[in-house]
Protein backbone atom coordinates (compact mmCIF):
# COMPACT_ATOMS: atom_id res chain seq x y z
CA UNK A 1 -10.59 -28.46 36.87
CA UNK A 2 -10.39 -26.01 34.04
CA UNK A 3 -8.77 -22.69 34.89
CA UNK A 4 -10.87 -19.26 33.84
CA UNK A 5 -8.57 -17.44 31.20
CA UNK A 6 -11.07 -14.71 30.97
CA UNK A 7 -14.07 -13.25 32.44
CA UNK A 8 -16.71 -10.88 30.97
CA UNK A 9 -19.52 -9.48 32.63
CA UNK A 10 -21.80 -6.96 31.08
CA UNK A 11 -23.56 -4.33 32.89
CA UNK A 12 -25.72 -2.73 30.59
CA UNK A 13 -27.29 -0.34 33.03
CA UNK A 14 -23.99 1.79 33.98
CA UNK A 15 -22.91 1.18 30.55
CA UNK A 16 -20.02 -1.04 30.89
CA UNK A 17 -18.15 -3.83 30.14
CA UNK A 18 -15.81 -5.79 32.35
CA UNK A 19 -12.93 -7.74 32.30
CA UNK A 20 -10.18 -9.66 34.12
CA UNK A 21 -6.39 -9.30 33.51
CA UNK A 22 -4.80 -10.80 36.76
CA UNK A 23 -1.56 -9.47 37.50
CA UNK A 24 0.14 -10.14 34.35
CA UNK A 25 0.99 -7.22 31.70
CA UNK A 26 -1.71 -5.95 29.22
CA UNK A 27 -0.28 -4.76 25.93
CA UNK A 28 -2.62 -2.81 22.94
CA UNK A 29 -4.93 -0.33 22.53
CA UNK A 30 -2.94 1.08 19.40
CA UNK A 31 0.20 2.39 18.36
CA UNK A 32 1.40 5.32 19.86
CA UNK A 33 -0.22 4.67 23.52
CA UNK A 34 1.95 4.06 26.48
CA UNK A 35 3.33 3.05 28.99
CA UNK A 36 3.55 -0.32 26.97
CA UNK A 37 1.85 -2.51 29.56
CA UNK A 38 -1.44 -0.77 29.59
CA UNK A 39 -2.78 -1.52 33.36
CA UNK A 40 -2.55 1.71 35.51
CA UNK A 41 -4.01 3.90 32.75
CA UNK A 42 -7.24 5.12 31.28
CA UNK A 43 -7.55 5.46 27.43
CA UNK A 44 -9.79 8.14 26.08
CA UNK A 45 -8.90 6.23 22.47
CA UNK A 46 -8.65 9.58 20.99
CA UNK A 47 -6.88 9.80 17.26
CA UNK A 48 -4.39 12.07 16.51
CA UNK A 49 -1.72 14.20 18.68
CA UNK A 50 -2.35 12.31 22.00
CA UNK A 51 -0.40 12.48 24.88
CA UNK A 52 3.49 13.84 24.31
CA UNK A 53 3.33 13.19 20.82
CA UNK A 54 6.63 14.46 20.70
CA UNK A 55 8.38 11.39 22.55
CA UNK A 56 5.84 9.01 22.06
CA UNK A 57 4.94 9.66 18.38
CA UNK A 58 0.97 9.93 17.11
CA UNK A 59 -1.71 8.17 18.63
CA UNK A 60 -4.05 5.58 16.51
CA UNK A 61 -6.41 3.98 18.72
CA UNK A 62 -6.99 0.35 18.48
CA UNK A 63 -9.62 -1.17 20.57
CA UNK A 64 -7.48 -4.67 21.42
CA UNK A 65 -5.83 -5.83 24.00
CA UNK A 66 -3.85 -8.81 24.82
CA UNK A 67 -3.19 -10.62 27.94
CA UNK A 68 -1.76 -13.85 29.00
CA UNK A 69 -3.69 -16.24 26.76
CA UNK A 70 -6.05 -14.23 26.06
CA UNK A 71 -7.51 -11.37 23.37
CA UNK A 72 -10.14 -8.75 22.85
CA UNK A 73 -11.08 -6.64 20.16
CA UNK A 74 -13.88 -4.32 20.85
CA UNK A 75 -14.78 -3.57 17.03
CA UNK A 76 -17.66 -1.28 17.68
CA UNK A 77 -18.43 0.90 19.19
CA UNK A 78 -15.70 2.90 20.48
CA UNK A 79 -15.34 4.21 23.36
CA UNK A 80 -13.21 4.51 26.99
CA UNK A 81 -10.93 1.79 28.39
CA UNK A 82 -9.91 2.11 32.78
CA UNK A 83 -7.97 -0.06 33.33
CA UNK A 84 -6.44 1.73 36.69
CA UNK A 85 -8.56 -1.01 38.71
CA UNK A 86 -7.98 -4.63 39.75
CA UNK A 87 -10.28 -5.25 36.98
CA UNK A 88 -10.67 -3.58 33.25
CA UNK A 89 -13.53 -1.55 32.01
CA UNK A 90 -14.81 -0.36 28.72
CA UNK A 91 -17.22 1.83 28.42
CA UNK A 92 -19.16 2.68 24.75
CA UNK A 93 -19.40 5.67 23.36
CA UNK A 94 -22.84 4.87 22.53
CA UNK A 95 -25.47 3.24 24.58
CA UNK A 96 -28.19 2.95 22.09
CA UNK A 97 -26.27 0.46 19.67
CA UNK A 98 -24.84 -3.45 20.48
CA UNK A 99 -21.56 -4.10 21.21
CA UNK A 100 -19.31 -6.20 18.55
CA UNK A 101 -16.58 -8.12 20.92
CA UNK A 102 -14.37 -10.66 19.90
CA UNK A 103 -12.52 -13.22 22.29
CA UNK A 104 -9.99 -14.91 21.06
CA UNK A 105 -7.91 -17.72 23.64
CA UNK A 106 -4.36 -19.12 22.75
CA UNK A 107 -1.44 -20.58 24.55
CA UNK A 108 0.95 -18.36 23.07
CA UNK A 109 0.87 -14.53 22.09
CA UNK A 110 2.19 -15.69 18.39
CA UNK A 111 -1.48 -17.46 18.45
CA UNK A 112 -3.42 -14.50 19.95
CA UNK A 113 -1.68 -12.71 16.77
CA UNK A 114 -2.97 -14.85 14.25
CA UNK A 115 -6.43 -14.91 15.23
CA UNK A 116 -6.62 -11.19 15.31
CA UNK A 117 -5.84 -11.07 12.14
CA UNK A 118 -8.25 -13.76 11.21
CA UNK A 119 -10.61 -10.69 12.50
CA UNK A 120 -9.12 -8.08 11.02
CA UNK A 121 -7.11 -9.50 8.05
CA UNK A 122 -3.71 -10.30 7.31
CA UNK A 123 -0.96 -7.88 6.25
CA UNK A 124 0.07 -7.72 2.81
CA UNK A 125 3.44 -8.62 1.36
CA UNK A 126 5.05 -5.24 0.49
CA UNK A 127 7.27 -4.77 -2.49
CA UNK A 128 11.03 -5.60 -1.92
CA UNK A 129 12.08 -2.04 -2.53
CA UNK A 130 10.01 -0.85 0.45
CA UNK A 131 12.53 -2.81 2.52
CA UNK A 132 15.31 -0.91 1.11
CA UNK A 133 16.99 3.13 2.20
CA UNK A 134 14.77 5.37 1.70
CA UNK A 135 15.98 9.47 1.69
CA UNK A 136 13.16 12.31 2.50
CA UNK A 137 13.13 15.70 1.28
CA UNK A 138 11.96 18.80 2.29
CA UNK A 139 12.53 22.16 0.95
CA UNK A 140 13.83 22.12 -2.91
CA UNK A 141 16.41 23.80 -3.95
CA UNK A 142 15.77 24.00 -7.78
CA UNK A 143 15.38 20.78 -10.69
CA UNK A 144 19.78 20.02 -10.80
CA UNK A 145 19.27 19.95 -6.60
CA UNK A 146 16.84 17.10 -7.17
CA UNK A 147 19.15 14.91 -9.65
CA UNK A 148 22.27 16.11 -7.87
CA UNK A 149 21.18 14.58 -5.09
CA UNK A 150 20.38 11.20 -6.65
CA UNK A 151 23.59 11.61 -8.49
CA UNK A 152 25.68 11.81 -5.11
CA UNK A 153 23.84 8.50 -3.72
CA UNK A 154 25.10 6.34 -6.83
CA UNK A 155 28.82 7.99 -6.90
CA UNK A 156 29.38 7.43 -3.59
CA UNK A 157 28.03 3.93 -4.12
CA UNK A 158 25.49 4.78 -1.01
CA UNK A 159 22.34 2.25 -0.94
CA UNK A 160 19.34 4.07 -1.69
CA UNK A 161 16.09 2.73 -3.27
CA UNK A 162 13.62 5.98 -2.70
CA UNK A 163 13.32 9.25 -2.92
CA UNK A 164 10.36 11.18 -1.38
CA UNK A 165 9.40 14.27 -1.44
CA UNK A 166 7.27 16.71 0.43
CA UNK A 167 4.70 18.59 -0.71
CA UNK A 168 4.62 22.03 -0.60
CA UNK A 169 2.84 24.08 2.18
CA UNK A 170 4.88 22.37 5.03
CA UNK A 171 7.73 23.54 3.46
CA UNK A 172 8.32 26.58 0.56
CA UNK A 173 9.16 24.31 -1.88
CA UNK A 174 8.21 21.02 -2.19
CA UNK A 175 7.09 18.82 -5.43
CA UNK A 176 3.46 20.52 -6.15
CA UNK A 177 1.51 23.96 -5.37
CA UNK A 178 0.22 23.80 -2.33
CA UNK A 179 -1.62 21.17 0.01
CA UNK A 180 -3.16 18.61 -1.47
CA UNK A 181 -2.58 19.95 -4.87
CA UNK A 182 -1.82 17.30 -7.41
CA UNK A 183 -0.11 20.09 -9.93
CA UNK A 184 3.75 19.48 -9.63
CA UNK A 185 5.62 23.18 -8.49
CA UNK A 186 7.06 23.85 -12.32
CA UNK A 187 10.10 25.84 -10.25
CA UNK A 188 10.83 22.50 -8.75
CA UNK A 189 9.99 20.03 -11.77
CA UNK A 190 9.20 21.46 -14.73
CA UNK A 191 9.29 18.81 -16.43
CA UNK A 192 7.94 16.37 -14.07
CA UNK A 193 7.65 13.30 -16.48
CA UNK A 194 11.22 13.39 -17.16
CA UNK A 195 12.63 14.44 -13.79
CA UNK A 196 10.79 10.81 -12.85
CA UNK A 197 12.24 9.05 -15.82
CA UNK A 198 15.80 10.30 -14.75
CA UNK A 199 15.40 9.10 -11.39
CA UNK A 200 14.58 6.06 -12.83
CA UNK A 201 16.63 5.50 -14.64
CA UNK A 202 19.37 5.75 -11.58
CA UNK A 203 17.41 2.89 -10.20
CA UNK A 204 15.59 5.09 -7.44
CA UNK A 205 11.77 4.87 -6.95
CA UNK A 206 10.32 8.20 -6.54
CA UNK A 207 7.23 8.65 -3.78
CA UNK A 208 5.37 12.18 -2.93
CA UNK A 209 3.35 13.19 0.10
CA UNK A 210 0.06 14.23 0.18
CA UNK A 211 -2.37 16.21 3.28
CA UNK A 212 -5.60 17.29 3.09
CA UNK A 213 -8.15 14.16 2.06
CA UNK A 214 -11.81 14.24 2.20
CA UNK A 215 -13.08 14.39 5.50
CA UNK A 216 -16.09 11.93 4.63
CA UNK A 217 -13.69 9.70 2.56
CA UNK A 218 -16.21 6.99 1.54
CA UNK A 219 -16.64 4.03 -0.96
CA UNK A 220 -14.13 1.80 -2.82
CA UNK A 221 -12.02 2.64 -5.64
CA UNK A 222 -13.86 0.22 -7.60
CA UNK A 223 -17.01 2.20 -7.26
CA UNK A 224 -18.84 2.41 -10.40
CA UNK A 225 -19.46 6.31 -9.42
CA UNK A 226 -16.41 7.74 -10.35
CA UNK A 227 -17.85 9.31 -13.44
CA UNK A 228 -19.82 11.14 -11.06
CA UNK A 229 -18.23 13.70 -8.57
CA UNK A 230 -19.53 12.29 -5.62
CA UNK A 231 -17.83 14.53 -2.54
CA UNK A 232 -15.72 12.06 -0.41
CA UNK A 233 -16.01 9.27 -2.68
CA UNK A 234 -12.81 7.29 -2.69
CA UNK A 235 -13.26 6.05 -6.51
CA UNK A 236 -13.11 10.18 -7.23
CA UNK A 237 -10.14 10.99 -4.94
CA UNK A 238 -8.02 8.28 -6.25
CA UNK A 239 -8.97 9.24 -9.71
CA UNK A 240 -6.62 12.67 -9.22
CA UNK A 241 -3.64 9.93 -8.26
CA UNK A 242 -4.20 8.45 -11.33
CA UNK A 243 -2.12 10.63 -13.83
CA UNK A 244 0.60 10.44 -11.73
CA UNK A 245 0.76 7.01 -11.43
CA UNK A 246 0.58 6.86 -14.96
CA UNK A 247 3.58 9.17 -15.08
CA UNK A 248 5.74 6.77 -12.80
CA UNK A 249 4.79 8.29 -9.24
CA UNK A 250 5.29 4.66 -7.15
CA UNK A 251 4.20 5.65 -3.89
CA UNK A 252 2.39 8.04 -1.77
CA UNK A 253 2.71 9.06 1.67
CA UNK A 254 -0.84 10.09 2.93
CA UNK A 255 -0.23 12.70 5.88
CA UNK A 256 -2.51 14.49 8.43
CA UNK A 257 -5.71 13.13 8.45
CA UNK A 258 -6.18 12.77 12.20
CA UNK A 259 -9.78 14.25 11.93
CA UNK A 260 -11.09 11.47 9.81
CA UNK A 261 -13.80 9.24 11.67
CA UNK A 262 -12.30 5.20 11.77
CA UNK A 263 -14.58 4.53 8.67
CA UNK A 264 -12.86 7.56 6.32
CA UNK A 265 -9.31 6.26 7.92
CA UNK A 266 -9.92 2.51 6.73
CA UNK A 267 -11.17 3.61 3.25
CA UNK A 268 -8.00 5.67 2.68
CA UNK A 269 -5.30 3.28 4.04
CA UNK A 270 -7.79 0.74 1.77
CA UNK A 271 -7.96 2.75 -1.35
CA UNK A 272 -4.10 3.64 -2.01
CA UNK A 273 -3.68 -0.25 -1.75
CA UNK A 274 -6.24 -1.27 -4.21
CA UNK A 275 -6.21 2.10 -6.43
CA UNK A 276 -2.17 1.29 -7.17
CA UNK A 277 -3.39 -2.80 -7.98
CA UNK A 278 -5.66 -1.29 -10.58
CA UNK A 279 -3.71 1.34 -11.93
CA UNK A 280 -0.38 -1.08 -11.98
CA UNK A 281 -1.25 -4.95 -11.80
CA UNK A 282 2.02 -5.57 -11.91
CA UNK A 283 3.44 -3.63 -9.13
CA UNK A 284 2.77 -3.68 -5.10
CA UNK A 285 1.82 -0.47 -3.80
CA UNK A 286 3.75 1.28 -1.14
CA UNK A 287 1.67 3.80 1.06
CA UNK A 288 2.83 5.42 4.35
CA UNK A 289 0.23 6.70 6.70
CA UNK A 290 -0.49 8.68 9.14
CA UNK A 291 -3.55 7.69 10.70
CA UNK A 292 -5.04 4.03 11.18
CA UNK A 293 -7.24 1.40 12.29
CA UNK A 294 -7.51 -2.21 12.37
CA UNK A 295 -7.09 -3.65 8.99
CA UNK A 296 -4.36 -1.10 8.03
CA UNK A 297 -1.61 -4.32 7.76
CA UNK A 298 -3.89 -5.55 4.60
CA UNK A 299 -2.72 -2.19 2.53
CA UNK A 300 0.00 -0.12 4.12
CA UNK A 301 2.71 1.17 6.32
CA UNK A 302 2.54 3.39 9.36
CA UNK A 303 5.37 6.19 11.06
CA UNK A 304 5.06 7.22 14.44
CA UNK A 305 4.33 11.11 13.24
CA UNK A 306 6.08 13.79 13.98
CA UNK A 307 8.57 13.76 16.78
CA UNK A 308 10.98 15.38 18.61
CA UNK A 309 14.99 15.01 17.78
CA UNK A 310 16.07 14.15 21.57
CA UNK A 311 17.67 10.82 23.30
CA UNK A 312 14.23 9.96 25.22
CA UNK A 313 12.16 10.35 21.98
CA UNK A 314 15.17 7.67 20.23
CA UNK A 315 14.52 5.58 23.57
CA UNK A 316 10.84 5.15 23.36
CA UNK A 317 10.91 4.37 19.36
CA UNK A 318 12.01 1.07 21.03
CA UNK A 319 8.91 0.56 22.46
CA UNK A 320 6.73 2.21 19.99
CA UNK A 321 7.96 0.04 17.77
CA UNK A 322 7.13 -3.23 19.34
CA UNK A 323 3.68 -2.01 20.37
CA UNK A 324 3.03 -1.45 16.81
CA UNK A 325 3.50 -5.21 16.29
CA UNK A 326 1.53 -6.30 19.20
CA UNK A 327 -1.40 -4.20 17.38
CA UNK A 328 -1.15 -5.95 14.50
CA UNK A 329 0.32 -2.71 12.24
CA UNK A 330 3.77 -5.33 11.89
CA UNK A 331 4.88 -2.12 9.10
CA UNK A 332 6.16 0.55 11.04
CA UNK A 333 8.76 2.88 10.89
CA UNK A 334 9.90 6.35 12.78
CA UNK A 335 11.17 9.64 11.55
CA UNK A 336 15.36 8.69 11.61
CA UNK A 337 17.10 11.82 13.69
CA UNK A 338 13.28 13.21 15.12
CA UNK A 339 11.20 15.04 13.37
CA UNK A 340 11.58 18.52 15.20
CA UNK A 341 14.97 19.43 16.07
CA UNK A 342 16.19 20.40 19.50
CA UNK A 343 19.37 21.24 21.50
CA UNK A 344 19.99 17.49 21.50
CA UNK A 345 20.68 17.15 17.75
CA UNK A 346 23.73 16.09 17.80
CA UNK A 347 25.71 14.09 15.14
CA UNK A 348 25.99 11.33 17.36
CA UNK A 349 22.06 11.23 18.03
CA UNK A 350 21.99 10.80 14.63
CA UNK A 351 24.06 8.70 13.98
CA UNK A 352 22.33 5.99 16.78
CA UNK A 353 19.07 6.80 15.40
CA UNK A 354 20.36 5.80 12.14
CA UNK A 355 21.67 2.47 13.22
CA UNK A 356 18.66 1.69 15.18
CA UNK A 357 16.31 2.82 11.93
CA UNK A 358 18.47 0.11 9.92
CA UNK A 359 16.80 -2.78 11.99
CA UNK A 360 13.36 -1.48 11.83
CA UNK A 361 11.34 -2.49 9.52
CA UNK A 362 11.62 0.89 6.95
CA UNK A 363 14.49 2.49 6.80
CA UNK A 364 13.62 6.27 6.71
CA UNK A 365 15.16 9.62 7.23
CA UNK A 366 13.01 12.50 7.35
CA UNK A 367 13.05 15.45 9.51
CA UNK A 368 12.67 19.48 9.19
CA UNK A 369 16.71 21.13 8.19
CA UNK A 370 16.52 18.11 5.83
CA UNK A 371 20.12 18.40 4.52
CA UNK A 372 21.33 16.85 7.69
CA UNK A 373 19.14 13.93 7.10
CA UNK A 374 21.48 12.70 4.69
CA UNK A 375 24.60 10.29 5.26
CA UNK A 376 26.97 13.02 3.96
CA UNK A 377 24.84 15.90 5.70
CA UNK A 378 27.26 16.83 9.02
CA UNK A 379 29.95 17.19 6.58
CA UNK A 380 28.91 19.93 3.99
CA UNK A 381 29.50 22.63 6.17
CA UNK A 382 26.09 23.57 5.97
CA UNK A 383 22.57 22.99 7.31
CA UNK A 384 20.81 24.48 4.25
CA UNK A 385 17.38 25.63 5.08
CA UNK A 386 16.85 25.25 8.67
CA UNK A 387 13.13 25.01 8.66
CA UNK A 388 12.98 26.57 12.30
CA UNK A 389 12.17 30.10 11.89
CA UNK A 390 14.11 32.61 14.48
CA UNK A 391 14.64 29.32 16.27
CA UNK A 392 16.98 28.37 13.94
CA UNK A 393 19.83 29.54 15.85
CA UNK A 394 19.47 28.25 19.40
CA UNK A 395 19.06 24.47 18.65
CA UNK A 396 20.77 23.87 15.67
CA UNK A 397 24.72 22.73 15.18
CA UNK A 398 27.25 25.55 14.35
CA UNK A 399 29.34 25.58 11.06
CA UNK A 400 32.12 23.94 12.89
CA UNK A 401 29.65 20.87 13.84
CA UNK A 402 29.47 20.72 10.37
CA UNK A 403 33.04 19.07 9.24
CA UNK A 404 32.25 16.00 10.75
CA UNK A 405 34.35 13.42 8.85
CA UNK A 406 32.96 10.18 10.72
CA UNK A 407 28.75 10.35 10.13
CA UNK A 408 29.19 8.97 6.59
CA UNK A 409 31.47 6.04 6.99
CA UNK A 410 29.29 5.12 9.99
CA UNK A 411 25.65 5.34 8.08
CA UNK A 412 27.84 3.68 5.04
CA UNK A 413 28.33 0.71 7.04
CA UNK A 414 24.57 0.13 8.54
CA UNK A 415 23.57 0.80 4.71
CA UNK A 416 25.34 -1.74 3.34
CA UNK A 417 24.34 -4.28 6.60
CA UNK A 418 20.98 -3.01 5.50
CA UNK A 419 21.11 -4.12 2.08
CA UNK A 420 23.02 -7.33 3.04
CA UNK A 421 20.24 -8.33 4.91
CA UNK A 422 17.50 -8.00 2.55
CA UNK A 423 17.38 -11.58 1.84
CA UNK A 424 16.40 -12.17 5.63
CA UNK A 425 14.51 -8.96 5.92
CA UNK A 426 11.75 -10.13 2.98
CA UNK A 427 11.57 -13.64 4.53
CA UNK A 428 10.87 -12.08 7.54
CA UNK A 429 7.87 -9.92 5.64
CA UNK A 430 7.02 -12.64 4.11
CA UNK A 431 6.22 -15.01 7.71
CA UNK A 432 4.54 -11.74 8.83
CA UNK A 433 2.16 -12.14 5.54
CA UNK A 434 1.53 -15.52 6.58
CA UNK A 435 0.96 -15.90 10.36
CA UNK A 436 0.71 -11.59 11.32
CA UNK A 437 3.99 -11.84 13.26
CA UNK A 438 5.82 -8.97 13.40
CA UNK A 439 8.90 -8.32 11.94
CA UNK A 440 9.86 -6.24 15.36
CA UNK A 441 9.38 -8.79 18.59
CA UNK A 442 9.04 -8.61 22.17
CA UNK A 443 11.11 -11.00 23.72
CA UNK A 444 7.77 -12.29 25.01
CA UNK A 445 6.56 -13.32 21.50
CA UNK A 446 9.18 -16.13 21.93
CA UNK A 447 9.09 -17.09 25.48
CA UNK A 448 5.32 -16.79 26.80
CA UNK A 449 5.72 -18.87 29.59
CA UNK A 450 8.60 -16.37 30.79
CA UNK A 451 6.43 -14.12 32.72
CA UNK A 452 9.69 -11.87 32.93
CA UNK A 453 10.19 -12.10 29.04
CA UNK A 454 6.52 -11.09 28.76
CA UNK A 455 6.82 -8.45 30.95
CA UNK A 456 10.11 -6.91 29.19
CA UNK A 457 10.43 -4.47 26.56
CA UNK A 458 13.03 -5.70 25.40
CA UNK A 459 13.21 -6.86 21.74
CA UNK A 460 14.61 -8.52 18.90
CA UNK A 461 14.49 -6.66 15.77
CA UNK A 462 13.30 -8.99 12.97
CA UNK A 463 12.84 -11.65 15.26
CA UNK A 464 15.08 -13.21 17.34
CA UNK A 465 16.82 -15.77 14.48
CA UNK A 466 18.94 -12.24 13.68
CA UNK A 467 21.02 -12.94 16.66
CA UNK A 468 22.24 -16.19 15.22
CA UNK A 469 21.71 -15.92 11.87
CA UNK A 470 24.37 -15.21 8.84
CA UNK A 471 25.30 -11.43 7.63
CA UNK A 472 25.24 -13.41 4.00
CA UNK A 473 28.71 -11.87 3.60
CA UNK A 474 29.34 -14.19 1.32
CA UNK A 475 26.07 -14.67 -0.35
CA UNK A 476 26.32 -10.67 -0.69
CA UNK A 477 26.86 -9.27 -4.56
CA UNK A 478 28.19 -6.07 -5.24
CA UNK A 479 24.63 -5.24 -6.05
CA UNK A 480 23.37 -6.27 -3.02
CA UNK A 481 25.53 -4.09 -1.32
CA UNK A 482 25.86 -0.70 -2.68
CA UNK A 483 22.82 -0.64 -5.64
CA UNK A 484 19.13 -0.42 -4.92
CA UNK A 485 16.69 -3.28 -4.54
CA UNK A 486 15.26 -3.00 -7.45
CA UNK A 487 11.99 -1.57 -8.91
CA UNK A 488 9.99 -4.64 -7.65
């Protein structure tokens, strides 16, 4: 006799939908949602801050879910998931329109995976240097801070690939004039063109942030429109990216955003993808987001916002991380050290975040009191700007915090594993192109008839084949090891 994997039942006249999920966990509903197993809770699905956004990271509602041999994407409408009964309930936002709902069945969650993104599409293969270090700034200094810096990462033979920089508004100086301004700060780079060509040239790629798109961000970059300033149009918006893509800008990191209905959300993550393949055939764009929706894996990366520097917040990236992967955004990253500093950051808290953040899929520090983001930073004996206001004071280290001989020689060696494992690292991107996998996996991913190993939260970072497989010490080159991956 066949056994029932799932069971719908529509009940159109309380507006609901409902479904069965046994006594097994239930993992989705979007990054940034918790706990991981979903039963017990009830999911307003609203974008944005969320609930403790500062441990958890920011909220992008996905309507899927993902049970024991089972799936369901609920692509429209949205709406409000219980699921604090025996059985689950969704209820639409909107009672005068149909309901699209998609059930996929699979003996393994690898399975469930792959038909989700038959729905929603398949993640891109992202350019080998996106795999690579990659340092964040803040507030600027002056035009010698900005090549100093890039200097110091290639004399003390420290692997690097990126350089990003902030845009001014969050901070007092950052690369252009204000938010969303596409004019470069002259104080900072006044000569922009060549500031990029010297960072070049030291094998770095350079990527700037960006805040404030349209709120009714529309249409494709291939619209035939552009000559005409539609508001919101996409083809328009991406035409301001252009020059500086022309210039040798490689990436963009697309912040805020969290008021932008799902529609304006997909067209962005959409259009940086596609507006980099037309402005540079010959390149793979790098974008990292904010804000998402299904169908972000086909175009770009997501962090898990702005968080706070404590233990707990460095505990729950864990999880955040593989419930990224289990809804289908396999390119995720965090904010290495927290994004807000507290009382808790510490060197050492650091230091673990960094060696966690080098087995995650991008590598990324990035954090207000930027200077300590570095690998040298909690030796200079100084914080530079702090970033916190009158704040400053009560939560951040003292000068004598600052002589701390052991950070760098630490990050040094997680770089360098890093970079030694790049080889692994972009065949692991490259089964996640092909079958949606993540590169970050729930031990349940490999053992689905473990109930236990479903149930865990444990995982193994780039799947589990890391545990066994070589450090290619000996495969490893002296480029490999202390020189970018290249401007691929």
């Amino acid at each position: 006799m066949p056994r029932i994997l799932q069971e719908l039942t529509f009940r159109p006249e309380i507006n609901q939908i409902d479904f069965s999920y046994g006594c097994v966990p239930v993992y989705g509903l979007g990054p940034g949602s918790h706990p991981l197993d979903r039963r017990g809770s009830k999911d307003m699905m609203h974008n944005g801050a969320g609930d403790n956004l500062r441990v958890f990271g920011a909220r992008n509602p996905i309507p899927w879910l993902m049970g024991k041999n089972w799936g369901l994407y609920f692509h429209e409408p949205v709406g409000i998931f219980d699921l604090t009964g025996d059985i689950g309930v969704f209820h639409p936002s909107d009672v005068a329109r149909g309901q699209d709902l998609f059930l996929v069945i699979a003996d393994t969650p690898t399975e469930l995976l792959r038909q989700y993104a038959e729905i929603t599409g398949y993640p891109h293969l992202p350019a080998k240097w996106t795999l690579g270090y990659q340092q964040s700034h803040r507030t600027l200094d002056s035009r010698e801070q900005i090549i100093e810096e890039a200097k110091t990462f290639r004399q003390k033979r420290l692997p690097c690939d990126t350089m990003i920089y902030l845009g001014t508004g969050f901070c007092p100086s950052g690369w252009n004039t204000g938010h969303g301004s596409f004019v470069f700060n002259e104080s900072m780079f006044p000569d922009p063109e060549k500031v990029v060509s010297e960072l070049h040239d030291l094998l770095f790629n350079v990527v700037l942030h960006l805040v404030n798109p349209p709120e009714n961000l529309h249409g494709e970059v291939s619209d035939k429109r552009a000559a005409v300033a539609v508001p919101g149009d996409a083809a328009n918006y991406w035409a301001q990216h252009v020059p500086l893509v022309q210039m040798g800008i490689d990436g963009w990191w697309p912040d805020e955003g969290d008021v932008l209905p799902v529609a304006s959300r997909l067209v962005r993550n959409r259009m940086y993808w596609e507006g980099g393949r037309r402005s540079r055939p010959d390149r793979r764009p790098f974008a990292l987001h904010r804000n998402c929706y299904a169908g972000i894996q086909r175009w770009g990366w997501l962090w898990s916002g702005d968080t706070f520097s404590t233990w707990k917040t460095l505990e729950t990236q864990i999880m955040m991380g593989i419930n990224a992967g289990l809804n289908g955004v396999p390119y995720w990253e965090t904010d290495i050290g927290g994004f807000v500093p507290t009382k808790e950051f510490t060197a050492e808290l650091f230091v673990r975040w960094v060696q966690f953040g080098a087995f995650c899929p991008s590598f990324r520090c990035h954090g207000r009191t930027w200077q300590l983001r570095r690998p040298w930073g909690w030796n200079t004996g100084s914080y530079g700007p702090s970033e916190m206001g009158a704040n400053a004071t009560s939560v951040l280290p003292t000068e004598a915090e600052l002589h701390n001989t052991a950070v760098e020689p630490i990050c040094r060696k997680f770089l360098e594993t890093r970079y030694r494992l790049l080889p692994y690292l972009y065949a692991a991107a490259w089964e996640t192109y092909t079958t949606d996998i993540p590169l970050i996996r729930s031990i349940g991913l490999e053992f689905p008839e473990d109930e236990k190993a479903w149930a865990t939260v444990d995982a193994y970072l780039f799947g589990p084949s890391l545990l066994v497989a070589p450090v290619f010490e000996k495969e490893a080159t002296e480029r490999q090891v202390y020189l970018p991956a290249g401007r691929w």
